[in-house]
N, C-alpha and C. Protein backbone atom coordinates (compact mmCIF):
# COMPACT_ATOMS: atom_id res chain seq x y z
N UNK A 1 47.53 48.59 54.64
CA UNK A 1 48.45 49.68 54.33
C UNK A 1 48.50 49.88 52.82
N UNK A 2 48.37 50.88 52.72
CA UNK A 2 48.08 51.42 50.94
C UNK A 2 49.53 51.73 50.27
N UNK A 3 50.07 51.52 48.94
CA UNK A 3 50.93 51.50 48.31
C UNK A 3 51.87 52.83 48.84
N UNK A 4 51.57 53.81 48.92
CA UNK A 4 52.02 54.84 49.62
C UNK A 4 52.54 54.78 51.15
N UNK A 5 52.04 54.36 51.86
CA UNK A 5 52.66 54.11 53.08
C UNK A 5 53.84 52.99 53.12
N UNK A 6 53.11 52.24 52.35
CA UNK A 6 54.42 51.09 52.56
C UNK A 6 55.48 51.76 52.01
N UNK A 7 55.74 53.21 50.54
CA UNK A 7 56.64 52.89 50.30
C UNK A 7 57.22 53.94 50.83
N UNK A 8 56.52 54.18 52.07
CA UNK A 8 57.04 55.80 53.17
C UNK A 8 57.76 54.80 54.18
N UNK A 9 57.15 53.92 54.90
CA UNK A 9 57.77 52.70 55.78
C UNK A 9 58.54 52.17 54.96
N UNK A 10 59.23 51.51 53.82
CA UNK A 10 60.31 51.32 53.62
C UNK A 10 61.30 52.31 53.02
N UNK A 11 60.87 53.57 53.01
CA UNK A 11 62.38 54.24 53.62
C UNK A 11 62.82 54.56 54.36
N UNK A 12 61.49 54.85 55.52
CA UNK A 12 62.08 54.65 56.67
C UNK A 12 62.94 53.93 57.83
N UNK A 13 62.84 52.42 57.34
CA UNK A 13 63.13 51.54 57.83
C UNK A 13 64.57 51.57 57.21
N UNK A 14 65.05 52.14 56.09
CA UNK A 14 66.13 51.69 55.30
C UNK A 14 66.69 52.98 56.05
N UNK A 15 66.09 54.50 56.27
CA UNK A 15 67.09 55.54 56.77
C UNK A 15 67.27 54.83 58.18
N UNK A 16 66.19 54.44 59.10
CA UNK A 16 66.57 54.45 60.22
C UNK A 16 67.75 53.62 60.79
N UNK A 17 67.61 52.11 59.82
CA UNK A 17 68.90 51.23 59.87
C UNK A 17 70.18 51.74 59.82
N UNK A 18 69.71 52.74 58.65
CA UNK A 18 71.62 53.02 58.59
C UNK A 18 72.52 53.70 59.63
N UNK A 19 71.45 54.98 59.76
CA UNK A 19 71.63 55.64 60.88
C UNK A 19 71.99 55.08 62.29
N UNK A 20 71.14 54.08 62.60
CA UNK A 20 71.25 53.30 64.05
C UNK A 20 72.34 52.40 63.94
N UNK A 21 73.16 52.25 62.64
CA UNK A 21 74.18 51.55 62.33
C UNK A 21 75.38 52.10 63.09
N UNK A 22 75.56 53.40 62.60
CA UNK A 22 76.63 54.77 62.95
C UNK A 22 76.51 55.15 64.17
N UNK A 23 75.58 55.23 65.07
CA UNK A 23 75.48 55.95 66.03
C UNK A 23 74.59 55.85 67.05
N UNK A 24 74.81 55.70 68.57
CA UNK A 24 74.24 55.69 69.43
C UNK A 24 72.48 55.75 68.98
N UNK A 25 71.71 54.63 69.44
CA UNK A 25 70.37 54.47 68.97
C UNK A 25 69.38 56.18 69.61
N UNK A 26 70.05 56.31 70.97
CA UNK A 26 69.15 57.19 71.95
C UNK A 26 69.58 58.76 71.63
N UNK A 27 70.61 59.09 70.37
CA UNK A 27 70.58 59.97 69.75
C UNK A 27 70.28 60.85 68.87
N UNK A 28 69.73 59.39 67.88
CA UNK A 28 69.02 59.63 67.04
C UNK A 28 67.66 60.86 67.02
N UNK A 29 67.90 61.58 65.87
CA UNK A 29 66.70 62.50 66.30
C UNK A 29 65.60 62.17 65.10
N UNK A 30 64.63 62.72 65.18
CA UNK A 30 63.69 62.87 64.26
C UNK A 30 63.73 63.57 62.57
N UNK A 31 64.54 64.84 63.12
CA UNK A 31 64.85 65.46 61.77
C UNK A 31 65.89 64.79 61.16
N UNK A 32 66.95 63.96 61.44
CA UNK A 32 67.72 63.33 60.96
C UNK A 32 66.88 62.14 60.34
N UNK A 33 66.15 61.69 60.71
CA UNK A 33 65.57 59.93 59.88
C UNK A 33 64.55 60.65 59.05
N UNK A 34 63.92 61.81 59.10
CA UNK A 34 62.87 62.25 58.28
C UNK A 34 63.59 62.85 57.07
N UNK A 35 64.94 63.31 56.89
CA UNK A 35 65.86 64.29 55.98
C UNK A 35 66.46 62.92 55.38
N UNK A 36 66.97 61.76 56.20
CA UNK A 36 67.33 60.83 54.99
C UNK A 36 66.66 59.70 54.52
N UNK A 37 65.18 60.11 54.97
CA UNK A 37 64.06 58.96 54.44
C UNK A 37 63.32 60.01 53.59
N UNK A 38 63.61 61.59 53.46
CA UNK A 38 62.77 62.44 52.21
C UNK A 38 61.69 62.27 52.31
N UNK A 39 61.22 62.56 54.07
CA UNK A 39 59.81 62.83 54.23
C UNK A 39 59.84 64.04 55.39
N UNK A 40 58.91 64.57 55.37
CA UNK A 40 58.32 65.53 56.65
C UNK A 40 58.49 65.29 57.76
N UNK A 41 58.98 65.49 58.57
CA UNK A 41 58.84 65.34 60.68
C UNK A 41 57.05 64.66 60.89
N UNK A 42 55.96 65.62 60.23
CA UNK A 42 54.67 65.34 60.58
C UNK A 42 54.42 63.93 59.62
N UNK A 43 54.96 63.06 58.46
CA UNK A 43 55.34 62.50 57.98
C UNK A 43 55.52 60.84 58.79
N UNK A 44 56.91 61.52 59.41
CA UNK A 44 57.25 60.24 60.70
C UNK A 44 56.57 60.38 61.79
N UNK A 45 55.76 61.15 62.26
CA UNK A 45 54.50 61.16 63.38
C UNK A 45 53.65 60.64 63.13
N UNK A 46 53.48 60.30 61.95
CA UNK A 46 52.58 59.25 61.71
C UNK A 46 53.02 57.70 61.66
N UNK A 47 54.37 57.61 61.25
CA UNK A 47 54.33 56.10 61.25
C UNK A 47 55.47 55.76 62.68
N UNK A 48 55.21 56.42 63.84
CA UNK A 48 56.15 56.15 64.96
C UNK A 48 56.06 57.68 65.97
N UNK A 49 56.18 57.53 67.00
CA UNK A 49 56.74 58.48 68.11
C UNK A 49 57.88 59.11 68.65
N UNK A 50 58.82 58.01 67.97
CA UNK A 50 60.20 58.67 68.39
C UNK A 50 61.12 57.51 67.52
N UNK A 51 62.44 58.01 67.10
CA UNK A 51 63.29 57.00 65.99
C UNK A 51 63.09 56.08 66.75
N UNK A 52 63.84 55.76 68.27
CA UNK A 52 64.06 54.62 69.12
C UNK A 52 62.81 53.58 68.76
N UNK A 53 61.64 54.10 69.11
CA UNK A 53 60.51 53.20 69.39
C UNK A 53 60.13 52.76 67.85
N UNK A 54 60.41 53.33 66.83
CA UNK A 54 60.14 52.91 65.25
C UNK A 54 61.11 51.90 64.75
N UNK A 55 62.36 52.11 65.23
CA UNK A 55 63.71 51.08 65.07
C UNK A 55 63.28 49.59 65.96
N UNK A 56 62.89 50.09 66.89
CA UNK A 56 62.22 48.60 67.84
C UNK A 56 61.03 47.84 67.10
N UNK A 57 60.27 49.08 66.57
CA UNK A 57 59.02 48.06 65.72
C UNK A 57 59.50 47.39 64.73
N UNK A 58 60.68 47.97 63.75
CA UNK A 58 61.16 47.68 62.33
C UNK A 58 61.78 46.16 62.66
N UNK A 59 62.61 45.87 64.53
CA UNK A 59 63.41 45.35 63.85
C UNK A 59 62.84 43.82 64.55
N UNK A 60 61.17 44.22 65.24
CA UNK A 60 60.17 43.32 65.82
C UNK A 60 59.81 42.54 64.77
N UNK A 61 59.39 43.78 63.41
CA UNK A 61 58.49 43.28 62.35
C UNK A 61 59.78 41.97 61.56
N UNK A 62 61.03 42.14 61.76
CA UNK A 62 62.17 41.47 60.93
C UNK A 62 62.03 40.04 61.91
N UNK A 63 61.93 40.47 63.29
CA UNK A 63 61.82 39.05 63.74
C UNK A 63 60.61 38.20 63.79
N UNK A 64 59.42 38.84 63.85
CA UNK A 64 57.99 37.83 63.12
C UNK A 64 58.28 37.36 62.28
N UNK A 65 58.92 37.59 61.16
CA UNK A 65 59.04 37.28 60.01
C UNK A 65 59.82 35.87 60.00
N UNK A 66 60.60 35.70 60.85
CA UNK A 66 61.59 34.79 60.72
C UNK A 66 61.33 33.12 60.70
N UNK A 67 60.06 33.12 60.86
CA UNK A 67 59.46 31.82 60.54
C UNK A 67 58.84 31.16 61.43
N UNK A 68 58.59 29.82 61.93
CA UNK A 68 58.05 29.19 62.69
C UNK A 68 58.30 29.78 64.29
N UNK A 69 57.50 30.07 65.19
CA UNK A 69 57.68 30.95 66.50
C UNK A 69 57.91 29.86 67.52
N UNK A 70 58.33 30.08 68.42
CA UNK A 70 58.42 29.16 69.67
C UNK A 70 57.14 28.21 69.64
N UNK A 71 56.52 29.31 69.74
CA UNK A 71 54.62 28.36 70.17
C UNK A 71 54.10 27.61 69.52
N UNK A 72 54.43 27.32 68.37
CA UNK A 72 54.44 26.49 67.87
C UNK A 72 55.32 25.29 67.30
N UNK A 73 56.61 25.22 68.80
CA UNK A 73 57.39 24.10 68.57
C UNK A 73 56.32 22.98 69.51
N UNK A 74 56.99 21.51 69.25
CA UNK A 74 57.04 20.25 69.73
C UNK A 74 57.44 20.61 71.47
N UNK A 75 56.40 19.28 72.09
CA UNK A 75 57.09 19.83 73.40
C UNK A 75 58.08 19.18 73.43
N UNK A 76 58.71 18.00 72.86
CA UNK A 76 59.96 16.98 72.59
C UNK A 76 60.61 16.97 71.42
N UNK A 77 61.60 17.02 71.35
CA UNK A 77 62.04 17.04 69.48
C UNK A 77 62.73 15.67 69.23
N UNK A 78 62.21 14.49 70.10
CA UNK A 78 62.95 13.33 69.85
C UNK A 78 64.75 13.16 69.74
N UNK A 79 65.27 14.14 69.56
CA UNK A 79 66.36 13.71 69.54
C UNK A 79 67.64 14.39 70.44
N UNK A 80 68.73 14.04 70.45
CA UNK A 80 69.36 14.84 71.82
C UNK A 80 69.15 16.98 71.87
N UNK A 81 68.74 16.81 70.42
CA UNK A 81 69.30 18.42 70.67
C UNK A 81 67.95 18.91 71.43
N UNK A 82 67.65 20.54 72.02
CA UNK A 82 66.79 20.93 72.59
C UNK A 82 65.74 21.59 71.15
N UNK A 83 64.35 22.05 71.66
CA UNK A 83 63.54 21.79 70.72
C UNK A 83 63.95 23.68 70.62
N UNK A 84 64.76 24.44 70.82
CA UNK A 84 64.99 25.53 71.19
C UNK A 84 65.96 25.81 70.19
N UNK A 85 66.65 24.63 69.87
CA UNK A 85 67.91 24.93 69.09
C UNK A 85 67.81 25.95 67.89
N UNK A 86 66.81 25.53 67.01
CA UNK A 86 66.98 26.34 65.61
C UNK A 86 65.91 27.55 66.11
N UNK A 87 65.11 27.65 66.41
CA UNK A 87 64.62 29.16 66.91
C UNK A 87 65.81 30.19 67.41
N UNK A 88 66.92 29.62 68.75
CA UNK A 88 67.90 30.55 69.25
C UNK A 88 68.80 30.70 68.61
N UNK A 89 69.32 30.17 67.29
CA UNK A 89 69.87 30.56 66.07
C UNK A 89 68.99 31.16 65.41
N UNK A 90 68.24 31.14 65.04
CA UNK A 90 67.36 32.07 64.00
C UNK A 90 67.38 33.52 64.89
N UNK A 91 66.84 33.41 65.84
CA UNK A 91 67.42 34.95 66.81
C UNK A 91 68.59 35.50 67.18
N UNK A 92 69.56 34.68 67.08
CA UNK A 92 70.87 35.20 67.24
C UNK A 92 71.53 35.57 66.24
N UNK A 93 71.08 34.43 64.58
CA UNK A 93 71.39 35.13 63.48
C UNK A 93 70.70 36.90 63.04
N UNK A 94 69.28 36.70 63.38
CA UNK A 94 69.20 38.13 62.98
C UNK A 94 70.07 39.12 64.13
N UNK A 95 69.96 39.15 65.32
CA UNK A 95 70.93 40.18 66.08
C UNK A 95 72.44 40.31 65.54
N UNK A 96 72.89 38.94 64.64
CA UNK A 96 74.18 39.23 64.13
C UNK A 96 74.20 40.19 63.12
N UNK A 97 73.19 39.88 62.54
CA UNK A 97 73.23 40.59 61.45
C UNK A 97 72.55 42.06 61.42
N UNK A 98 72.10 42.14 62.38
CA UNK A 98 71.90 44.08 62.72
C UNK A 98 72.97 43.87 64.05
N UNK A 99 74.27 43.34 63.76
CA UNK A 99 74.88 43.85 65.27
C UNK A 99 75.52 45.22 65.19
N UNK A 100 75.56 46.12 64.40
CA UNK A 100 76.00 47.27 64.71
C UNK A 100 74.94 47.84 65.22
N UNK A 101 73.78 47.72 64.65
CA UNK A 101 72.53 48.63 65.16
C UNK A 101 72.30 48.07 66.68
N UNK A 102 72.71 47.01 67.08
CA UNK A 102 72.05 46.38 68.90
C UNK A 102 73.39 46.85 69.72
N UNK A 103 74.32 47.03 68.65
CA UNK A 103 75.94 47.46 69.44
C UNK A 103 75.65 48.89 69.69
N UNK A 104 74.84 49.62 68.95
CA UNK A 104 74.87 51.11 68.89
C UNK A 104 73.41 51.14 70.10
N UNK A 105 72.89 49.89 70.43
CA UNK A 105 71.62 50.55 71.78
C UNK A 105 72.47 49.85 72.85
N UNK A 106 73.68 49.44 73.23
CA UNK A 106 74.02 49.33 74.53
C UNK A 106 74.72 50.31 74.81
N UNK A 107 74.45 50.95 76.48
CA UNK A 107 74.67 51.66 77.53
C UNK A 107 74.96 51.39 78.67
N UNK A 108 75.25 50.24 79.45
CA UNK A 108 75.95 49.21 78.84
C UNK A 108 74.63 48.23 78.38
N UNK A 109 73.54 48.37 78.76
CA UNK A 109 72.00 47.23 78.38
C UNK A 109 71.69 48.04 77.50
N UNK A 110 71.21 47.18 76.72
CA UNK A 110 70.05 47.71 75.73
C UNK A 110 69.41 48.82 76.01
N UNK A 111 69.13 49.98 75.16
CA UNK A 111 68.17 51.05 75.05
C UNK A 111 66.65 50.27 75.42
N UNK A 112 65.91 50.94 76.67
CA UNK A 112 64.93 50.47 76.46
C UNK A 112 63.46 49.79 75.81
N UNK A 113 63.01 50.49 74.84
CA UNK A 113 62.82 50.22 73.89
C UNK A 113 62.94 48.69 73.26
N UNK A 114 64.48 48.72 72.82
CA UNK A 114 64.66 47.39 72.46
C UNK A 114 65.08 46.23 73.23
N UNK A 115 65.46 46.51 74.30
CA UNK A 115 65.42 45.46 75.03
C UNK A 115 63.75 45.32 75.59
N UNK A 116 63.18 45.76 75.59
CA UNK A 116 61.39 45.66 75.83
C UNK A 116 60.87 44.66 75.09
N UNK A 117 61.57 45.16 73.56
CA UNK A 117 60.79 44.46 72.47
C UNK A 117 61.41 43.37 72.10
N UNK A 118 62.76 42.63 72.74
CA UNK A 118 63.19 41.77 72.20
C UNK A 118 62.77 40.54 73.83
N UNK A 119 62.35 41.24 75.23
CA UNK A 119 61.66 40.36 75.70
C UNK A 119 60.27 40.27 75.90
N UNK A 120 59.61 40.92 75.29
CA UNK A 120 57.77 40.96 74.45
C UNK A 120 58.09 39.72 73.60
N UNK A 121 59.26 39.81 72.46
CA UNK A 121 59.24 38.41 71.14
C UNK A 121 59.26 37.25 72.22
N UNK A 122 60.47 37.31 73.02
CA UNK A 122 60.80 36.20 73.58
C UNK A 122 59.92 35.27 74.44
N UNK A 123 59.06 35.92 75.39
CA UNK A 123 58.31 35.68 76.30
C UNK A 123 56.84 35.41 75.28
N UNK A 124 56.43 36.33 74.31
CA UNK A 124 55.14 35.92 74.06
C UNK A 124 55.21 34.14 73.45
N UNK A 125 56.82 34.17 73.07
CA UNK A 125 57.05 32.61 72.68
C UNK A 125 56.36 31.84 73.61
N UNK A 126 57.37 31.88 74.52
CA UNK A 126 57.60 30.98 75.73
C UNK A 126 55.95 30.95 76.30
N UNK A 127 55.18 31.76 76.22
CA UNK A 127 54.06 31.69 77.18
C UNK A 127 52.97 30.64 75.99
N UNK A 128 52.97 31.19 74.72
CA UNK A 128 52.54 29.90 74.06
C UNK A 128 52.86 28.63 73.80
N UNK A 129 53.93 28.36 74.02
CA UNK A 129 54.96 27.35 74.47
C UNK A 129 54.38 26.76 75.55
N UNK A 130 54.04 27.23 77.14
CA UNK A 130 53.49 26.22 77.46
C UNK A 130 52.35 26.20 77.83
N UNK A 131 51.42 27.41 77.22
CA UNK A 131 49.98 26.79 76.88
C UNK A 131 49.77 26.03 76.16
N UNK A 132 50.45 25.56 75.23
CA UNK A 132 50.53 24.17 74.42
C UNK A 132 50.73 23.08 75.05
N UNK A 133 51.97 23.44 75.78
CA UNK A 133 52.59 22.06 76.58
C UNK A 133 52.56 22.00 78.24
N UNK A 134 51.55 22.02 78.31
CA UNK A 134 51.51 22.25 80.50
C UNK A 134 52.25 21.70 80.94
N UNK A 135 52.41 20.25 80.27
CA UNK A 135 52.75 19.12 81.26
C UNK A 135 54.00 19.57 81.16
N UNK A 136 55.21 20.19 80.63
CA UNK A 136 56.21 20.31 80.64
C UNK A 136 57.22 21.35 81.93
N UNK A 137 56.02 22.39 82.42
CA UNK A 137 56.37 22.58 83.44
C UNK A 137 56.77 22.02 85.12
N UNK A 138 57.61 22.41 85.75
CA UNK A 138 57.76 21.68 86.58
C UNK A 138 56.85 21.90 87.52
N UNK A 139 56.34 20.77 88.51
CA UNK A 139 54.92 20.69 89.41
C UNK A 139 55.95 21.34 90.63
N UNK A 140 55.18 22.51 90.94
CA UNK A 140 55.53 23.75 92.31
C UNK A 140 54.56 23.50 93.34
N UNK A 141 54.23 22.67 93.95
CA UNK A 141 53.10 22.72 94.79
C UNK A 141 53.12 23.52 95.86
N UNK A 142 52.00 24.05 96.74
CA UNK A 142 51.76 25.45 97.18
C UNK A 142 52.54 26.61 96.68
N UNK A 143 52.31 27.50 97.50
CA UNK A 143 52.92 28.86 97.53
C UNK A 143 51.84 29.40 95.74
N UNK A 144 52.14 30.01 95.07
CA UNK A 144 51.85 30.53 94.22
C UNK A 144 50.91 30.20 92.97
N UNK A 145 49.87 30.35 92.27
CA UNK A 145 48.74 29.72 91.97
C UNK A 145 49.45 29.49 90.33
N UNK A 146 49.27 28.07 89.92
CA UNK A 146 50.02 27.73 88.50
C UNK A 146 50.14 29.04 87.55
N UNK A 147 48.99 29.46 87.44
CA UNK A 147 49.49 31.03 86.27
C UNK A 147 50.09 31.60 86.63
N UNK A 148 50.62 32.20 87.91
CA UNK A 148 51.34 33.13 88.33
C UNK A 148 52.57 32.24 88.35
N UNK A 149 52.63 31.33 88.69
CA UNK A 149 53.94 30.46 88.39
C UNK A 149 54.54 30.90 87.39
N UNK A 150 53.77 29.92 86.32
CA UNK A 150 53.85 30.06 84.87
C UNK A 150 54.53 31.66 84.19
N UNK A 151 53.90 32.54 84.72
CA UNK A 151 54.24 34.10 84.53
C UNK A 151 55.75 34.11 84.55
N UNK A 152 55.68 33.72 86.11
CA UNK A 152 57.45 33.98 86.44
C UNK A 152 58.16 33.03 85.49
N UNK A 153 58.26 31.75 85.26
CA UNK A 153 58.84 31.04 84.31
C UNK A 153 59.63 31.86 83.46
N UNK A 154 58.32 32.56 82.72
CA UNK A 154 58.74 32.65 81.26
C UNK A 154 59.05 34.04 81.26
N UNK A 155 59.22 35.01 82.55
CA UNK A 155 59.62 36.25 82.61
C UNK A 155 61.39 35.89 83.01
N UNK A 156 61.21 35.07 83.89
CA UNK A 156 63.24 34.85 84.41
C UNK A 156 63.32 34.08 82.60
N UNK A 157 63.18 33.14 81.75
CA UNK A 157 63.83 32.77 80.74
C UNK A 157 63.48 34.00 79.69
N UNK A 158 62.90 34.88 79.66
CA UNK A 158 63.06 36.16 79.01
C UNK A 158 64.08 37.07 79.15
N UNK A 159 64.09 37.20 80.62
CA UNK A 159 64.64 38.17 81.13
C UNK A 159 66.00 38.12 80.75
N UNK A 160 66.56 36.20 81.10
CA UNK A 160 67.84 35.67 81.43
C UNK A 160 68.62 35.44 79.67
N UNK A 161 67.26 35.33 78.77
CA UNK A 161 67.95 35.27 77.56
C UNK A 161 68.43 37.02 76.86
N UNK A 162 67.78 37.79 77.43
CA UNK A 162 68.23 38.85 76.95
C UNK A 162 69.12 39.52 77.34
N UNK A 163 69.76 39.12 78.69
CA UNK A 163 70.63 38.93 79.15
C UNK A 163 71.85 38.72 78.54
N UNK A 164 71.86 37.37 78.18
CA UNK A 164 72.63 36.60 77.72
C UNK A 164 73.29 37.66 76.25
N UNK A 165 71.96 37.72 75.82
CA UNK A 165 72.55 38.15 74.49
C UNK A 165 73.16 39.31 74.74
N UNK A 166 73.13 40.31 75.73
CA UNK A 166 73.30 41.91 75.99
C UNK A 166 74.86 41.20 76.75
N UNK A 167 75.52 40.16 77.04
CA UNK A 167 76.56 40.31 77.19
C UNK A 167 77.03 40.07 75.76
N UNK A 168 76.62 39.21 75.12
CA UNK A 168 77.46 38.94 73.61
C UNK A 168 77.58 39.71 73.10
N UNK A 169 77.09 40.92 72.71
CA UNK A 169 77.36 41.64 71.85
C UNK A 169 78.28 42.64 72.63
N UNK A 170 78.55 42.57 73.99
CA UNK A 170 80.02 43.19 74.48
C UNK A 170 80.52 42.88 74.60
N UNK A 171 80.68 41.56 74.32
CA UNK A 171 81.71 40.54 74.12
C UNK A 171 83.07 40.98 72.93
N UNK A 172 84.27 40.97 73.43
CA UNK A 172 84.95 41.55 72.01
C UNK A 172 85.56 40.06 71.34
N UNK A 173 85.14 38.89 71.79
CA UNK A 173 85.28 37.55 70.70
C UNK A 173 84.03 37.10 71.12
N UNK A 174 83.13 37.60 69.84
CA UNK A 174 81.78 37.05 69.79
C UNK A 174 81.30 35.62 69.16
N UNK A 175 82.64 34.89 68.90
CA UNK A 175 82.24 33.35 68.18
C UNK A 175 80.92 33.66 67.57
N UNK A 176 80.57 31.90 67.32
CA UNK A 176 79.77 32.23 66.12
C UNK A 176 78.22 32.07 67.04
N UNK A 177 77.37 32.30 66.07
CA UNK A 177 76.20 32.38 66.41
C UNK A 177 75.96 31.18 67.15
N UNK A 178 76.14 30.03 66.30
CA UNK A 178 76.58 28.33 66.92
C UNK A 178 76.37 27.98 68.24
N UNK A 179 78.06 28.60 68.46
CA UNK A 179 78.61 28.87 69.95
C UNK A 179 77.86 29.65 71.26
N UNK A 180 77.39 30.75 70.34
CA UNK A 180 76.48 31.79 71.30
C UNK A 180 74.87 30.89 71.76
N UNK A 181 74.19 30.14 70.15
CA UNK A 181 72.94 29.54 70.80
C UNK A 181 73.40 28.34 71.63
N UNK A 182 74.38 27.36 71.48
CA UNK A 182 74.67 26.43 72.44
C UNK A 182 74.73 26.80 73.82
N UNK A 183 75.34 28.37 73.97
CA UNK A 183 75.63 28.58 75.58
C UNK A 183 74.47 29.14 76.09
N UNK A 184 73.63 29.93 75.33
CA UNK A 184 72.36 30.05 75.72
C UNK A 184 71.26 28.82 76.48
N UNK A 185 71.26 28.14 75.60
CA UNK A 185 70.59 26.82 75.42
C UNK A 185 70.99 25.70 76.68
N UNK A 186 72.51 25.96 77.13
CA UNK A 186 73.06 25.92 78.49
C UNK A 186 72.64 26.05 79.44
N UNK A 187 72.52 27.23 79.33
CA UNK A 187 72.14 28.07 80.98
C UNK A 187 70.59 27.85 80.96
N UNK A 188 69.58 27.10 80.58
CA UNK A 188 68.41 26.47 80.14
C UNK A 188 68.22 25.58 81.19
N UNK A 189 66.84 25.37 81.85
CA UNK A 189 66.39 24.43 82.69
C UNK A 189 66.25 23.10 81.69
N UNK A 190 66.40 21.81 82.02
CA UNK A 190 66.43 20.92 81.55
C UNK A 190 64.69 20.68 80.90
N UNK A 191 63.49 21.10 81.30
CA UNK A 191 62.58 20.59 81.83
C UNK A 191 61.87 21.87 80.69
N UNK A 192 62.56 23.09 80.10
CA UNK A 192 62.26 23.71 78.78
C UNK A 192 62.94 23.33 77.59
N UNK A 193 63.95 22.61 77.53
CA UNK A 193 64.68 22.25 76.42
C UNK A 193 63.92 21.16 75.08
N UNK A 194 63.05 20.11 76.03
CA UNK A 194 62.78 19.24 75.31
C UNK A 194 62.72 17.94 74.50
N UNK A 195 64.37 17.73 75.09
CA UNK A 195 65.13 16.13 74.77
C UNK A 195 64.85 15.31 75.15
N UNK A 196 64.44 14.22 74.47
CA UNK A 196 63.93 12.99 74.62
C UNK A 196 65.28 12.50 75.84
N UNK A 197 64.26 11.72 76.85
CA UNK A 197 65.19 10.98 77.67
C UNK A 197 65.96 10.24 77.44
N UNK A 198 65.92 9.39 76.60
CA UNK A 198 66.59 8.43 75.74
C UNK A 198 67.86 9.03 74.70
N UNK A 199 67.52 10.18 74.25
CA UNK A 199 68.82 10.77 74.21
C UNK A 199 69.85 12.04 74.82
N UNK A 200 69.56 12.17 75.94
CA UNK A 200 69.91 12.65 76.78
C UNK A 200 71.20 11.86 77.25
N UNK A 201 72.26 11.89 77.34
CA UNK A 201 73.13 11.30 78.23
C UNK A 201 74.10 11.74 79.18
């Protein structure tokens, strides 16, 4: 991306935030993010299809960013906590911190779009997660062939974490992020978490 685009994508990203701050995400129009990013309509056809689906990439690209990915955790973290812990804070901190913009895509669920793209992050985790770690799944014998197993796994803990989070943020005492990854981390099969047996009690 050439000096020019990037510095067309970061105003866009800066109009579209604000905007999706104020107001219903699925309202958003085109001439509105192109008039306060001081570019052309044919402008934002180039870097997106519609605000919704450009706000989902912006706020994909914020969560790559966020550092070490699932797939590349430990399948054990040795010690009581789950190996899940600081990843589902690192994701719950960024949703805190765009929570007006994830408050402004519920209807009462997430605008599609972003709930798509926040279980695409989640799941592409989880599926490298346990192509790393096989043995960590639980042994299903007959009925369904291990990959297709595997599929479902990490589609119900996708599904069930985005879930989770799409009640918190209608939650009107949203405690802290803390609180929110502990109860997440809860409702967790024992057998994805990662705790050494020994500290388990």
């Amino acid at each position: 991306m050439d000096v020019r685009q990037a510095r067309t994508r970061s105003k866009l990203r800066n109009a579209i935030y604000a905007i999706a701050a104020e107001k219903h995400v699925n309202k958003i129009s085109v001439a509105e993010v192109a008039r306060a990013a001081g570019i052309t309509r044919d402008t934002f056809y180039r870097h997106g299809t519609s605000p919704v689906e450009l706000l989902a990439s912006f706020l994909r690209e914020d969560l790559d960013d966020l550092g070490r990915s699932i797939g590349e955790l430990p399948a054990t973290s040795g010690t009581k906590l789950s190996v899940f812990d600081e990843p589902e804070r690192r994701l719950l901190s960024h949703i805190a911190e765009r929570s007006e913009i994830y408050s402004n895509a519920l209807s009462p669920r997430l605008a599609g779009e972003l709930h798509d793209m926040l279980s695409d992050y989640i799941e592409q985790g989880l599926i490298l997660h346990l192509e790393r770690h096989p043995q960590i799944a639980p042994v299903l014998p007959g009925g369904l062939p291990p990959e297709e197993q595997r599929r479902m796994l990490v589609a119900y803990a996708g599904a069930g974490t985005v879930g989770a989070i799409e009640a918190w943020l209608r939650g009107e005492n949203r405690g802290s992020v803390e609180e929110a990854a502990r109860t997440v981390i809860a409702a967790s099969p024992e057998w994805w978490l990662g705790r050494t047996a020994l500290a388990v009690k």
